[in-house]
Protein backbone atom coordinates (compact mmCIF):
# COMPACT_ATOMS: atom_id res chain seq x y z
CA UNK A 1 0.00 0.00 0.00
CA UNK A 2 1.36 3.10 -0.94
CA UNK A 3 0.99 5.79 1.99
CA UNK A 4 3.06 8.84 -0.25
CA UNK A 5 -0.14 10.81 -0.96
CA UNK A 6 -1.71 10.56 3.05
CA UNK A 7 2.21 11.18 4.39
CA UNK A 8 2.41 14.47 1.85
CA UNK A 9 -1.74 15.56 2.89
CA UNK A 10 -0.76 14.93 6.63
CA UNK A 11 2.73 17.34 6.49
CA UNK A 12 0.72 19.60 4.44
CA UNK A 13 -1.71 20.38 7.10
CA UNK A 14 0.67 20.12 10.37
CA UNK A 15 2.88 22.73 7.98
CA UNK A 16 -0.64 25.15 8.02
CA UNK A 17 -1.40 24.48 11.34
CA UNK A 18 2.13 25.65 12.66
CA UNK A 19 2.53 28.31 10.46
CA UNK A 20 -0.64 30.38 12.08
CA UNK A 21 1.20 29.44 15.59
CA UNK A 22 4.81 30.87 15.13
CA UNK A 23 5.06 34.19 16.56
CA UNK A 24 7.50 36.75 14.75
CA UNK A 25 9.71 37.38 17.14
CA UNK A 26 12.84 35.67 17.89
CA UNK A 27 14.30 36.39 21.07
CA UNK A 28 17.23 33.63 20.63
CA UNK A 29 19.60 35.29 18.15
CA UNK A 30 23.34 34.41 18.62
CA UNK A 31 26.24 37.10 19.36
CA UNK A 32 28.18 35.51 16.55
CA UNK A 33 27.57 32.60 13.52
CA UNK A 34 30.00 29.67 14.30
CA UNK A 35 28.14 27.07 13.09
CA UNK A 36 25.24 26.67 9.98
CA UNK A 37 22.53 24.51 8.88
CA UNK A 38 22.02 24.76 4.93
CA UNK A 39 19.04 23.17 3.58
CA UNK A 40 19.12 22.82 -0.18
CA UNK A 41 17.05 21.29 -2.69
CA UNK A 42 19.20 18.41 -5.35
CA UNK A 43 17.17 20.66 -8.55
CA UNK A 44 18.28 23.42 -7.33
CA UNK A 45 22.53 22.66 -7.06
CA UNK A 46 22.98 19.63 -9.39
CA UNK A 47 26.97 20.04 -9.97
CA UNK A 48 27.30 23.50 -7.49
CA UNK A 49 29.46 23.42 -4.56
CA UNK A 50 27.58 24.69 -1.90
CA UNK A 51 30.05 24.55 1.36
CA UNK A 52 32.89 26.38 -0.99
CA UNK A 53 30.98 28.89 -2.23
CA UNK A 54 28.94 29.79 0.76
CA UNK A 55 32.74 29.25 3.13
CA UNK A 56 34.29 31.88 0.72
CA UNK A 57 31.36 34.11 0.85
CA UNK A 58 30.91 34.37 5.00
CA UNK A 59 34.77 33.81 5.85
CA UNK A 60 34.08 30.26 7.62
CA UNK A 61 35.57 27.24 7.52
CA UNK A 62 34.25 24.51 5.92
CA UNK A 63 34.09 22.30 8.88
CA UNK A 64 31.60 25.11 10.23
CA UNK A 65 28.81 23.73 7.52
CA UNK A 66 26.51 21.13 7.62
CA UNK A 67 24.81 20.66 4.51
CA UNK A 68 21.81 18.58 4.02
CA UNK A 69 19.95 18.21 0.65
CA UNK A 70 16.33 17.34 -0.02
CA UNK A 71 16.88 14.88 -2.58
CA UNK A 72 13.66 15.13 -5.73
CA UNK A 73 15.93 13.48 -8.65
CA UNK A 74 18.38 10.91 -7.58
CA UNK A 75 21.82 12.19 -8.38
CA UNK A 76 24.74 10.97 -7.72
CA UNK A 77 27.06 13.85 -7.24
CA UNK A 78 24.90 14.90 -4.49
CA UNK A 79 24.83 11.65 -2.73
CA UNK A 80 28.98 11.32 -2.92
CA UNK A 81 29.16 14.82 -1.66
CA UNK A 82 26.23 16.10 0.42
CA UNK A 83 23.92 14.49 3.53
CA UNK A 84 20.59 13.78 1.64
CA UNK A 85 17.25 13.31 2.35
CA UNK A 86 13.74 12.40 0.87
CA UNK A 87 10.18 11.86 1.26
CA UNK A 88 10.38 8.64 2.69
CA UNK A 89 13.15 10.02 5.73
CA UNK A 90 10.02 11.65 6.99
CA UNK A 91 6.96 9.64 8.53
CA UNK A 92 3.47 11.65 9.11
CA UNK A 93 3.02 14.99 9.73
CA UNK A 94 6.74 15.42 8.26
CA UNK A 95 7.91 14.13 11.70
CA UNK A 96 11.85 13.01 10.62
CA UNK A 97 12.37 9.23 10.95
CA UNK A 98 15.84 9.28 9.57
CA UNK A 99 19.30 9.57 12.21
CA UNK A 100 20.64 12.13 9.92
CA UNK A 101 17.51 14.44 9.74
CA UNK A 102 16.91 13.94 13.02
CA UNK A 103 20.40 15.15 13.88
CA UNK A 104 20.11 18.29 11.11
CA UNK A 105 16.84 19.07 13.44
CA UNK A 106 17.94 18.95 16.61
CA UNK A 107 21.29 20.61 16.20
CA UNK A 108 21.74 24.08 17.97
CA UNK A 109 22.78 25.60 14.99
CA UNK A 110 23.85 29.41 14.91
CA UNK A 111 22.65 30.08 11.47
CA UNK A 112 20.13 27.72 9.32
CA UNK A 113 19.81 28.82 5.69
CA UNK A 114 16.63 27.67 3.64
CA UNK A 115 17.66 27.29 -0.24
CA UNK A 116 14.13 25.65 -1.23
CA UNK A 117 11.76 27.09 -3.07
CA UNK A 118 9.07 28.34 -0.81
CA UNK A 119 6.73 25.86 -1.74
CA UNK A 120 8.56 22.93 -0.28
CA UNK A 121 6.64 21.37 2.47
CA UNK A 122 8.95 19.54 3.55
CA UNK A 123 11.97 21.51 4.05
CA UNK A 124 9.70 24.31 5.81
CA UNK A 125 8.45 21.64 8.35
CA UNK A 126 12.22 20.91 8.82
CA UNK A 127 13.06 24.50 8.92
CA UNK A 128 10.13 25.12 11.48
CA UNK A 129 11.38 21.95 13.75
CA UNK A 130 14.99 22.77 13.71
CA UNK A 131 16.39 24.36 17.05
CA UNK A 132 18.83 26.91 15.15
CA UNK A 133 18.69 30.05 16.70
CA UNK A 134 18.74 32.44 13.81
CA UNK A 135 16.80 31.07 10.27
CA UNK A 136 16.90 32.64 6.43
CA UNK A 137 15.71 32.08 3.44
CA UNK A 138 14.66 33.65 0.38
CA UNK A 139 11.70 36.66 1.09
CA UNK A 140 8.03 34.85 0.74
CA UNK A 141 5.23 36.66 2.65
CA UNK A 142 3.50 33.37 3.75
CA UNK A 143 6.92 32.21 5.90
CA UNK A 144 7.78 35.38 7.50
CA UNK A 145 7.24 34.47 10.95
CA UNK A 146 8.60 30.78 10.03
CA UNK A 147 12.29 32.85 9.14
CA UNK A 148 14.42 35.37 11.17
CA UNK A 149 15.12 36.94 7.94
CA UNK A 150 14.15 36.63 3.95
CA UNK A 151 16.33 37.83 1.80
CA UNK A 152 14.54 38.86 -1.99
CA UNK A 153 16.54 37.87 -5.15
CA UNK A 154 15.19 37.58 -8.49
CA UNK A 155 15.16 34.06 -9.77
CA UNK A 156 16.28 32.89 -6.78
CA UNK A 157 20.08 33.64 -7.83
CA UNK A 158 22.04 31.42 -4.89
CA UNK A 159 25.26 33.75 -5.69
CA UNK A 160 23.25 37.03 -5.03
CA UNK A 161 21.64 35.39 -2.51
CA UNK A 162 24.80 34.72 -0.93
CA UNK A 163 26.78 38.20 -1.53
CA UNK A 164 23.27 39.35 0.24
CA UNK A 165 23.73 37.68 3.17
CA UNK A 166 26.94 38.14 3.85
CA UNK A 167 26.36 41.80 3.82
CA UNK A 168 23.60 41.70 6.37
CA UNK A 169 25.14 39.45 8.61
CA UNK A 170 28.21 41.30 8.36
CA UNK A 171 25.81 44.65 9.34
CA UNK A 172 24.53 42.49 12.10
CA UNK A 173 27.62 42.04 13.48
CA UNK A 174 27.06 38.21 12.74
CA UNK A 175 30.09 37.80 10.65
CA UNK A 176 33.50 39.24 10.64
């Protein structure tokens, strides 16, 4: 029996139902960014290096990354290279089932950046479970209280993106 459509209904409406709960306000935001969360969809990066370009752009070391990827299309340079999810690492409500997302969730990261497209269920219900004290992601109106801080971009350019963030988190004092 194939449970894919109930497991993606049941996420979709714990996903609402949280959403109208978060408040706006985020009273937990670190002095400094030591260590980052990246969620990333495998459409989205194919053949891109993530950790390098997004180490060169905030002046951390790689080692202060950890990268998991929400894996739609199987691809291998993502597997060899990157943590990876799917669907079926989730059980109902998007609850995470699998050691490694469980571990992305519950880490007390500094900084957790959102690369999916807004519309992704599932890495919002990750996003909304994770314990990291400060969370961004590209600007959407519906997940403003879900994110610290959306950052607009055309096209959702991950290099802009990046150059953006850097600057704010440098103005924040974040970021040396």
């Amino acid at each position: 029996m194939n449970f894919t459509g109930l497991k993606k209904k049941t996420a979709a409406q714990y996903y609402q139902k949280q959403l109208k709960k978060l408040k706006s306000t985020n009273d937990n935001i670190p002095k400094k960014i030591i260590t980052i969360g990246v969620l990333a969809d495998s459409r989205l990066f194919g053949g891109y290096d993530i950790s390098r370009n997004l180490s060169q752009k905030l002046k951390m070391p790689h080692k202060s990354l950890e990268i998991i990827i929400f894996e739609n299309l199987k691809d291998d340079f993502v597997t060899q290279h990157y943590n990876t999810f799917t669907e079926k690492d989730l059980g109902m409500f998007g609850k995470p089932k699998a050691s490694n997302v469980l571990d992305f969730v519950n880490a007390d990261y500094d900084l957790l950046i959102n690369y999916c497209s807004h519309s992704s269920i599932y890495t919002n219900i990750l996003s909304m479970r994770s314990k990291a004290k400060f969370k961004v992601s590209f600007a959407n109106e519906e997940l403003q209280n879900l994110y610290d801080f959306t950052i607009a971009v055309e096209g959702n350019k991950i290099d802009v993106f990046n150059d953006e963030l850097a600057k704010y988190l440098q103005i924040f004092n974040l970021i040396e």
